[in-house]
Protein backbone atom coordinates (compact mmCIF):
# COMPACT_ATOMS: atom_id res chain seq x y z
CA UNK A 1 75.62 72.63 -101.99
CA UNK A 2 76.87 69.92 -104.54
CA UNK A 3 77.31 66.62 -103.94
CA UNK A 4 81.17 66.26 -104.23
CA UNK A 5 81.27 68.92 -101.23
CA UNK A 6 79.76 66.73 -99.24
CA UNK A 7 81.13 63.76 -100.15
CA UNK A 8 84.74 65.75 -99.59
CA UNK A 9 83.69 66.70 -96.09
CA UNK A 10 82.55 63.41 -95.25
CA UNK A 11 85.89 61.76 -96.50
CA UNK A 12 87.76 64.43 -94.61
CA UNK A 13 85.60 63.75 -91.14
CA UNK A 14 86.25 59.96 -91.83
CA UNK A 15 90.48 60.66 -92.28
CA UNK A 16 89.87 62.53 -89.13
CA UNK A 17 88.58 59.96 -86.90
CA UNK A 18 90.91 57.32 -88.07
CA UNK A 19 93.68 59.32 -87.72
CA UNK A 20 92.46 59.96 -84.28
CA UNK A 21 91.75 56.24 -83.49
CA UNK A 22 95.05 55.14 -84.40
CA UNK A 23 96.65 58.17 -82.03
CA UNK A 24 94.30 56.46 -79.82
CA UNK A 25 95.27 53.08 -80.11
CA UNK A 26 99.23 54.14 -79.87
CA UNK A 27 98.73 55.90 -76.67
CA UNK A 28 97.09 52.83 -75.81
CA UNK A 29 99.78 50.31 -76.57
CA UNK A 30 102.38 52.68 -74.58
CA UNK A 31 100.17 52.60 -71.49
CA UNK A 32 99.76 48.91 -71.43
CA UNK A 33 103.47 48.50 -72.33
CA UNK A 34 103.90 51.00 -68.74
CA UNK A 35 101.53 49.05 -66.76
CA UNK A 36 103.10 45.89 -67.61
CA UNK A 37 106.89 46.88 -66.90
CA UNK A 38 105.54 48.43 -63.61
CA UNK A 39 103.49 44.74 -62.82
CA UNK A 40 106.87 43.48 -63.88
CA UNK A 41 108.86 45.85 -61.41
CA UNK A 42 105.95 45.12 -58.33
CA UNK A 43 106.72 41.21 -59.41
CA UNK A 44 110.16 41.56 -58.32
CA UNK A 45 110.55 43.42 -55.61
CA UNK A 46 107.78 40.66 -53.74
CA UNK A 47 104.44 42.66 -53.95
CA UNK A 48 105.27 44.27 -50.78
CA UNK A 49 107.08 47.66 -50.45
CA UNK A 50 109.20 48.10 -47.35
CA UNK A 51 108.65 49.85 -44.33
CA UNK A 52 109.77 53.43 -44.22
CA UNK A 53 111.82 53.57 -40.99
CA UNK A 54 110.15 56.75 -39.88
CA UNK A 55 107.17 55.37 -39.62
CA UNK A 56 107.74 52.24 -37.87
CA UNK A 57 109.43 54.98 -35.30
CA UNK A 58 106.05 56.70 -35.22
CA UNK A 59 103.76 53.68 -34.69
CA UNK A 60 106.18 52.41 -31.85
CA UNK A 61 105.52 55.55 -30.58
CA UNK A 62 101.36 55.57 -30.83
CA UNK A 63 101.62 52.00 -29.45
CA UNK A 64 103.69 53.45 -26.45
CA UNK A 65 101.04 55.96 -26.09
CA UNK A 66 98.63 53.66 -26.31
CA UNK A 67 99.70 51.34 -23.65
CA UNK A 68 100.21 54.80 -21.59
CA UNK A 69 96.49 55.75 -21.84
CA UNK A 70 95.50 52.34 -21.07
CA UNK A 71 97.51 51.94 -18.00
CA UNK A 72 95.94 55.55 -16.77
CA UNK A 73 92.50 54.00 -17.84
CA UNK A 74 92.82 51.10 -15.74
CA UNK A 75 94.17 52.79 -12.67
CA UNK A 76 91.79 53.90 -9.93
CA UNK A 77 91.36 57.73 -9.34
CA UNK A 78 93.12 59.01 -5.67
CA UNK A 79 91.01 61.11 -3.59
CA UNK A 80 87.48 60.17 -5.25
CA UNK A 81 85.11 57.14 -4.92
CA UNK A 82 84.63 55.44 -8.21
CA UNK A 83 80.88 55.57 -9.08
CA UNK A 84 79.11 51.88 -8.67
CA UNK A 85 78.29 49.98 -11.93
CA UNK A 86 74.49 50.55 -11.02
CA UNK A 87 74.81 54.47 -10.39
CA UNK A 88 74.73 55.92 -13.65
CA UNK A 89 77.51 59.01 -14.36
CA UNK A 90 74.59 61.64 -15.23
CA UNK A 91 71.13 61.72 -13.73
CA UNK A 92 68.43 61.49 -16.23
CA UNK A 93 65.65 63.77 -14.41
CA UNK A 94 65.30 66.09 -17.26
CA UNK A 95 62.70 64.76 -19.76
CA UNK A 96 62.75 65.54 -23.99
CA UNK A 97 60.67 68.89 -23.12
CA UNK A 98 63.05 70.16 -21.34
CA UNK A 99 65.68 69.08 -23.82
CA UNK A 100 63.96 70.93 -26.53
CA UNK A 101 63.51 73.94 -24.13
């Protein structure tokens, strides 16, 4: 290989790069031009979208459940004593063995 064909490929590699670098730095310039019209666009509508109505329907509506499930929480079951705070729900005769079993 001579010497000027590596020079020329080297020169060619270098074009390359800075051709690439100022693509780069374009692209670059447009996205920071985007990102500061959309700053600009969050600026003045307040920094705080509004509420789509739909959903405020549909949170009114878990709430409502909610207060529903509560309510039936709270109320004392017909028919059945309700266990004593010291009773536990399950009896714990069973031991790990038996688990594993």
């Amino acid at each position: 290989m001579s010497g000027e064909s590596v020079s020329f490929r080297i020169t060619r590699t270098t074009e390359d790069l800075a051709q690439t670098v100022a693509a780069l730095s374009q692209r670059l310039l447009k996205l920071e031009q985007r990102l500061g019209a959309m700053q600009l666009q969050v600026d003045q509508l307040g920094g705080q979208p509004e509420a789509d109505p739909d959903d405020l329907r549909r949170l009114d509506q878990v709430s409502a459940l909610l207060a529903d499930c509560r309510s039936l929480l709270e109320q004392p079951m017909e028919g059945s004593e309700t266990p004593s705070a010291a009773e536990p729900l399950w009896r714990d005769d069973h031991t790990e063995d038996d688990l594993a079993a």
